[in-house]
PDB file of N, CA and C in Angstrom:
ATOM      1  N   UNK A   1       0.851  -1.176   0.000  1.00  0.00           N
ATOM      2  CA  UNK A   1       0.000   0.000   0.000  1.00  0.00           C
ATOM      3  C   UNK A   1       0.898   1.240   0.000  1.00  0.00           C
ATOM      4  N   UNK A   2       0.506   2.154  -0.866  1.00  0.00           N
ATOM      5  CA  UNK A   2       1.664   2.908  -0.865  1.00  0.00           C
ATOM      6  C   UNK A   2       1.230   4.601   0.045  1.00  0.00           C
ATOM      7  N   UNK A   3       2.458   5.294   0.340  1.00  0.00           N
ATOM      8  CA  UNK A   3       2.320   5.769   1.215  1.00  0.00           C
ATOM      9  C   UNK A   3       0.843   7.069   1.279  1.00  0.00           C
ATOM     10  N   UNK A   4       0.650   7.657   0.200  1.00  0.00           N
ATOM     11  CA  UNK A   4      -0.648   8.244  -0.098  1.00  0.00           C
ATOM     12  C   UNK A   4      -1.522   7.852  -0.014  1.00  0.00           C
ATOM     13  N   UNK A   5      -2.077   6.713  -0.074  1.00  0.00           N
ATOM     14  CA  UNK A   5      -3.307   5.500  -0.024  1.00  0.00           C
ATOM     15  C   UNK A   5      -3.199   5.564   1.923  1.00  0.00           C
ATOM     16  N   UNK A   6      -2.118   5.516   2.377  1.00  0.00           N
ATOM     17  CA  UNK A   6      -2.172   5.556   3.644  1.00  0.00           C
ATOM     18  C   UNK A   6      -2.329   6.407   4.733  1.00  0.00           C
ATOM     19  N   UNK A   7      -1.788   7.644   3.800  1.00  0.00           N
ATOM     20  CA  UNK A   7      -2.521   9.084   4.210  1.00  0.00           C
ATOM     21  C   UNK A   7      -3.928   9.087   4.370  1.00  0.00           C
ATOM     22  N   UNK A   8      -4.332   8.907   2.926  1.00  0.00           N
ATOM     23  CA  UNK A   8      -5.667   8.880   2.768  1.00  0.00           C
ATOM     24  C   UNK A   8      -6.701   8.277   3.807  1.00  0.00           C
ATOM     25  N   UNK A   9      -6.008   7.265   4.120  1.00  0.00           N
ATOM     26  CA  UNK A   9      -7.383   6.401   4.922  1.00  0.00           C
ATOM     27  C   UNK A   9      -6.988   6.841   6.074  1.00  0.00           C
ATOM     28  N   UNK A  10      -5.981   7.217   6.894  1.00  0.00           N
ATOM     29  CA  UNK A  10      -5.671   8.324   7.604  1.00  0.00           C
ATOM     30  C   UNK A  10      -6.476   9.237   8.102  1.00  0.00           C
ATOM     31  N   UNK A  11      -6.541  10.100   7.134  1.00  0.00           N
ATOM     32  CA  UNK A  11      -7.506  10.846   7.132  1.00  0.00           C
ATOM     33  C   UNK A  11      -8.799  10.526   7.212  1.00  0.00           C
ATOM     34  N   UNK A  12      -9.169   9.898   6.331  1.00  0.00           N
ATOM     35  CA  UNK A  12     -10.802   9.218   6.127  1.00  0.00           C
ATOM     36  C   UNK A  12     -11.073   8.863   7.739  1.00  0.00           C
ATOM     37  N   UNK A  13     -10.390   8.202   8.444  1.00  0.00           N
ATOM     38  CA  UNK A  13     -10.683   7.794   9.680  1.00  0.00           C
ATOM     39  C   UNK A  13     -10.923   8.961  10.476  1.00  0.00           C
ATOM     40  N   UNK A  14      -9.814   9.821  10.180  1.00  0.00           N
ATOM     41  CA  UNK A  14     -10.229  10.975  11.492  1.00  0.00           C
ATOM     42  C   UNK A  14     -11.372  11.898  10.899  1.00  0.00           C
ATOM     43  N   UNK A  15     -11.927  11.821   9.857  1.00  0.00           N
ATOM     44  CA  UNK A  15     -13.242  12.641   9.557  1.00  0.00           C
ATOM     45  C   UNK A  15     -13.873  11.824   9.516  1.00  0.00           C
ATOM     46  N   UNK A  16     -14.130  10.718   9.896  1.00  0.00           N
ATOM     47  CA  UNK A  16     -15.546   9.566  10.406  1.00  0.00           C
ATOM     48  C   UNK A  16     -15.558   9.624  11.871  1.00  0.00           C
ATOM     49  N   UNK A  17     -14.665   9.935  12.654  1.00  0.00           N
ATOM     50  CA  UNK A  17     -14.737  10.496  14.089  1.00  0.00           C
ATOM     51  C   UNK A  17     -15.140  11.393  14.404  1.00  0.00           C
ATOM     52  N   UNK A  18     -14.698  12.763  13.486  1.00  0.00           N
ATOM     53  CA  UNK A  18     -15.113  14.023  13.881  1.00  0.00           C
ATOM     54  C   UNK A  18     -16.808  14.115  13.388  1.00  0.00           C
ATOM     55  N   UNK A  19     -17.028  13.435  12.360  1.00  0.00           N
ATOM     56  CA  UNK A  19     -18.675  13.441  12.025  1.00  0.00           C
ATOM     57  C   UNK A  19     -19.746  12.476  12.990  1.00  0.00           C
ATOM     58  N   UNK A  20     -18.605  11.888  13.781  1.00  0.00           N
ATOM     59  CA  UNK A  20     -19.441  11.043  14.573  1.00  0.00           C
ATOM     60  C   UNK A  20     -19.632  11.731  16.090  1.00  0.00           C
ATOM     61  N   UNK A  21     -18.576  12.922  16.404  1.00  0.00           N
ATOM     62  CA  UNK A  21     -18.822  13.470  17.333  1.00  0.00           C
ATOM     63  C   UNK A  21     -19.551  14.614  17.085  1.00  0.00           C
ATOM     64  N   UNK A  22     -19.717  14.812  15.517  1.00  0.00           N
ATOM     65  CA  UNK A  22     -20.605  16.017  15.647  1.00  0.00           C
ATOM     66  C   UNK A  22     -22.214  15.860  15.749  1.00  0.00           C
ATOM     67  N   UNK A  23     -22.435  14.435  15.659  1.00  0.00           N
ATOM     68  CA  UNK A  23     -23.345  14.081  15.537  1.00  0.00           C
ATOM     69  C   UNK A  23     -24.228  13.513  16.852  1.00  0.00           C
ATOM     70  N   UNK A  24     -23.064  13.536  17.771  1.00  0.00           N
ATOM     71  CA  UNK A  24     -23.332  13.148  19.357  1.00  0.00           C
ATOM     72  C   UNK A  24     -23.742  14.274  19.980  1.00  0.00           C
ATOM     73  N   UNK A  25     -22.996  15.340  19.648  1.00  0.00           N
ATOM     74  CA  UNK A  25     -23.256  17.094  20.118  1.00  0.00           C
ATOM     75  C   UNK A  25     -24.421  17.644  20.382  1.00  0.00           C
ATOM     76  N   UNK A  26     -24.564  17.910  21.482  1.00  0.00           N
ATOM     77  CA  UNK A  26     -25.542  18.766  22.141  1.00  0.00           C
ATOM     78  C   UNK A  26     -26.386  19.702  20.503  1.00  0.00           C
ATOM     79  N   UNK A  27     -25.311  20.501  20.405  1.00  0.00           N
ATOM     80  CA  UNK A  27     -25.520  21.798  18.995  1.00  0.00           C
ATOM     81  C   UNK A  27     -26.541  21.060  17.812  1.00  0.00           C
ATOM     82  N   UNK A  28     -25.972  19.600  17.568  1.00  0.00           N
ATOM     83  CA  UNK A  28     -26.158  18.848  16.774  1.00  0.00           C
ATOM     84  C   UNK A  28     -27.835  18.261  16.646  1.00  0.00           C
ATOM     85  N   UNK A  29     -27.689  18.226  17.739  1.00  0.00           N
ATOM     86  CA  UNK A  29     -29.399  17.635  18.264  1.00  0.00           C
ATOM     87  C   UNK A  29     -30.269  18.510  18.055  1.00  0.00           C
ATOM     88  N   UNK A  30     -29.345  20.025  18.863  1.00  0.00           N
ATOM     89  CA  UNK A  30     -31.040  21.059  18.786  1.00  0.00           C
ATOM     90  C   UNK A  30     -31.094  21.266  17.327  1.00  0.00           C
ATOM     91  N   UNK A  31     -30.284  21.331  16.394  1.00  0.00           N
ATOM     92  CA  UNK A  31     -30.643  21.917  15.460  1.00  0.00           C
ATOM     93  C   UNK A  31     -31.089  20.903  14.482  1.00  0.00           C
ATOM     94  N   UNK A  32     -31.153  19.649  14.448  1.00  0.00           N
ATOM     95  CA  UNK A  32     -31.791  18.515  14.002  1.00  0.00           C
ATOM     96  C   UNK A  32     -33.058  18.453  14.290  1.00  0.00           C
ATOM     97  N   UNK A  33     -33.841  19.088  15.668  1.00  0.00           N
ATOM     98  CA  UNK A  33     -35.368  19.413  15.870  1.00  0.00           C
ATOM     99  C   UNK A  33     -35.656  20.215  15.728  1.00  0.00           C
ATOM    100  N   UNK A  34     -35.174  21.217  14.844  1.00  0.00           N
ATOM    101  CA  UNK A  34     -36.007  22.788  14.449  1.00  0.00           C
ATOM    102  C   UNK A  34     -36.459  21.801  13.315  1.00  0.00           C
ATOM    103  N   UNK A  35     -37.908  22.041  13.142  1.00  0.00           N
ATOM    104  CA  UNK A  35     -39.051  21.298  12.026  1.00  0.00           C
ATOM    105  C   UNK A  35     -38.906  22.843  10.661  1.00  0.00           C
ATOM    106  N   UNK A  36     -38.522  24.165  11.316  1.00  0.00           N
ATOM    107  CA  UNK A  36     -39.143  25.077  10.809  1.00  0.00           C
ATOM    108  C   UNK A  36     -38.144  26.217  11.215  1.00  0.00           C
ATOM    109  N   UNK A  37     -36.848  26.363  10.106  1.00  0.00           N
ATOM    110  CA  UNK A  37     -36.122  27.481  10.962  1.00  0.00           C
ATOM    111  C   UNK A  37     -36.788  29.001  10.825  1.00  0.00           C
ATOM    112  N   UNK A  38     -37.904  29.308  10.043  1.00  0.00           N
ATOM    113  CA  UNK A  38     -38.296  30.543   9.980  1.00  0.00           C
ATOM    114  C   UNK A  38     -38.986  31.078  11.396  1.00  0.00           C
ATOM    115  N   UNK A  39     -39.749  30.141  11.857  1.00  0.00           N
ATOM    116  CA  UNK A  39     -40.212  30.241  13.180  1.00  0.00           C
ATOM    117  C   UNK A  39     -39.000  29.714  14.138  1.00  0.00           C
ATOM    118  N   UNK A  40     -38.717  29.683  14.023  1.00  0.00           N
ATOM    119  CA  UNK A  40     -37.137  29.365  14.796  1.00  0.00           C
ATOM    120  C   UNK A  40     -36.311  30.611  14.821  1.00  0.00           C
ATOM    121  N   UNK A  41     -36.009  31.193  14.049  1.00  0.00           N
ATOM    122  CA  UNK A  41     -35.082  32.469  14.006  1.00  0.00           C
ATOM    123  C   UNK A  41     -36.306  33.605  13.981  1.00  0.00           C
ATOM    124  N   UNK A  42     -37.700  34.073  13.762  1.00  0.00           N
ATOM    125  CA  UNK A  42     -38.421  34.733  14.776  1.00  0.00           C
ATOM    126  C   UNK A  42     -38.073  34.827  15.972  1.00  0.00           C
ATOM    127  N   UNK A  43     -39.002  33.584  16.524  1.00  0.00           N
ATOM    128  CA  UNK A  43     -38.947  33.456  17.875  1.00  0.00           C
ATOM    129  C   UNK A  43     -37.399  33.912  18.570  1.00  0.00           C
ATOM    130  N   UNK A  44     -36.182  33.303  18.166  1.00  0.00           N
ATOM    131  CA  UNK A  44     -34.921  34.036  18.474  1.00  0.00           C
ATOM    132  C   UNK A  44     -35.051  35.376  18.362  1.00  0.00           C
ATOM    133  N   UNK A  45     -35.533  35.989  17.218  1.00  0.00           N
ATOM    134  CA  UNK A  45     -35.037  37.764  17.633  1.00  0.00           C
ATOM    135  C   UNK A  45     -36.159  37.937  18.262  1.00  0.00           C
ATOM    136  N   UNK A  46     -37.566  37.229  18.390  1.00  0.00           N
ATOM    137  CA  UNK A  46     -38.302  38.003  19.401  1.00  0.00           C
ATOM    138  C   UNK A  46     -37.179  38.281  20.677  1.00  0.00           C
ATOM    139  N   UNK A  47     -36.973  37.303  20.957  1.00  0.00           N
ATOM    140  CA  UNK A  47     -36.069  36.807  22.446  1.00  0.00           C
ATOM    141  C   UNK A  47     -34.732  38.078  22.759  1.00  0.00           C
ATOM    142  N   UNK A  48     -34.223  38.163  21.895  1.00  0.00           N
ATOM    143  CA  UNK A  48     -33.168  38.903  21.996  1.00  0.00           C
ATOM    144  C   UNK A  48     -33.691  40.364  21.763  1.00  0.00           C
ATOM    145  N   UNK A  49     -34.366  40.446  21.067  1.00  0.00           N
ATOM    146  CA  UNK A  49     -34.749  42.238  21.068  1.00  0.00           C
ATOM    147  C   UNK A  49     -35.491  42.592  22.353  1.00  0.00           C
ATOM    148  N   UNK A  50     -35.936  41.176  23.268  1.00  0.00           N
ATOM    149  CA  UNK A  50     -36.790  41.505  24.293  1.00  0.00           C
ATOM    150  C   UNK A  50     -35.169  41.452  25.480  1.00  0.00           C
ATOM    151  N   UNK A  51     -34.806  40.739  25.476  1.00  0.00           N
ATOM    152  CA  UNK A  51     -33.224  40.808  26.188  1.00  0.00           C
ATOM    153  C   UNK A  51     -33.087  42.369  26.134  1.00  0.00           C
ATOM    154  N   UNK A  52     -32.768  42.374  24.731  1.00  0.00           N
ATOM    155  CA  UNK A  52     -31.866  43.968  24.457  1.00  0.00           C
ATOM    156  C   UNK A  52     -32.937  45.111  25.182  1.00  0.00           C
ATOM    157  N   UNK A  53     -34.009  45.437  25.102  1.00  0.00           N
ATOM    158  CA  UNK A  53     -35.298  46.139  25.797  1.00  0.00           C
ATOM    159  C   UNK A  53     -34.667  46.189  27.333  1.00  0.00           C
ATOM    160  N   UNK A  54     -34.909  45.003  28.063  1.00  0.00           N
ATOM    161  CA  UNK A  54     -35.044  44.942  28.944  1.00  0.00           C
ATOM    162  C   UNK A  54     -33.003  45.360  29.646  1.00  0.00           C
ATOM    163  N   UNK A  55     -32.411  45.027  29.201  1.00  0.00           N
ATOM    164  CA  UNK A  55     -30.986  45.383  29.712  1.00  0.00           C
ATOM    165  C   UNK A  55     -31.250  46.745  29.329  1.00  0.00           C
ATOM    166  N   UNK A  56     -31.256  47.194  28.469  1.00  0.00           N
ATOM    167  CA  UNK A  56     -31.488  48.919  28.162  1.00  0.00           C
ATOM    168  C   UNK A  56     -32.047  49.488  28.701  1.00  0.00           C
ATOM    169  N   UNK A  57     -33.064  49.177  29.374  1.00  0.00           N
ATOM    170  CA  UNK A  57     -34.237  49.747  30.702  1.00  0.00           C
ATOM    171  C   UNK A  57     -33.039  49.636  32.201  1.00  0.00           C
ATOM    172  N   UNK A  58     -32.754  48.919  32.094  1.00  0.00           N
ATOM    173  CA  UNK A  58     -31.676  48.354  33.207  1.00  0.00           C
ATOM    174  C   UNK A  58     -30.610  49.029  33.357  1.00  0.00           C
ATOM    175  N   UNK A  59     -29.559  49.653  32.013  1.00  0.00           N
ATOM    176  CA  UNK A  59     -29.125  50.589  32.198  1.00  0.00           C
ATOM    177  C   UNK A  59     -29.101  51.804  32.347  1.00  0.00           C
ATOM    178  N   UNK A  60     -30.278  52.363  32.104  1.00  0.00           N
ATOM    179  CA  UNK A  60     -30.883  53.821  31.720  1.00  0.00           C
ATOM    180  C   UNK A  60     -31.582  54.153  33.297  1.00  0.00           C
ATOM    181  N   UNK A  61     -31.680  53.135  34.016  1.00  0.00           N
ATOM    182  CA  UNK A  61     -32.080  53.073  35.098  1.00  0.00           C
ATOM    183  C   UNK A  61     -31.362  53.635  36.233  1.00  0.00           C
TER     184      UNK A  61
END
C-alpha cells in the first residue's frame, strides 16, 4: 500500500470520528429538531430584542 493510499485512509478515519462526534453534540441535536427554521429564528429575535429592551431599561435606570 503505498504511502498516499495511507494518508488517505488516515484521514478518512479521522473525519468519520469528527462526524461522529458532531453528531453526538448537544448543537447537533437542537438543530436537528427545528421542524421550521423561519419560526425558529423569529422566535430568536423576538427573544433577543426583548433581552436587548429589557438590559437597556436596566441601564438607563
Amino acid at each position: 500500500m503505498s504511502a498516499v493510499v495511507k494518508k488517505l485512509l488516515h484521514k478518512l478515519k479521522q473525519l468519520e470520528r469528527e462526524i461522529i462526534m458532531i453528531k453526538e453534540s448537544e448543537t447537533f441535536s437542537t438543530i436537528n429538531t427545528i421542524a421550521d427554521w423561519d419560526t425558529y429564528f423569529n422566535e430568536t429575535k423576538t427573544q433577543l430584542e426583548q433581552e436587548l429592551q429589557s438590559i437597556t431599561i436596566k441601564l438607563v435606570s
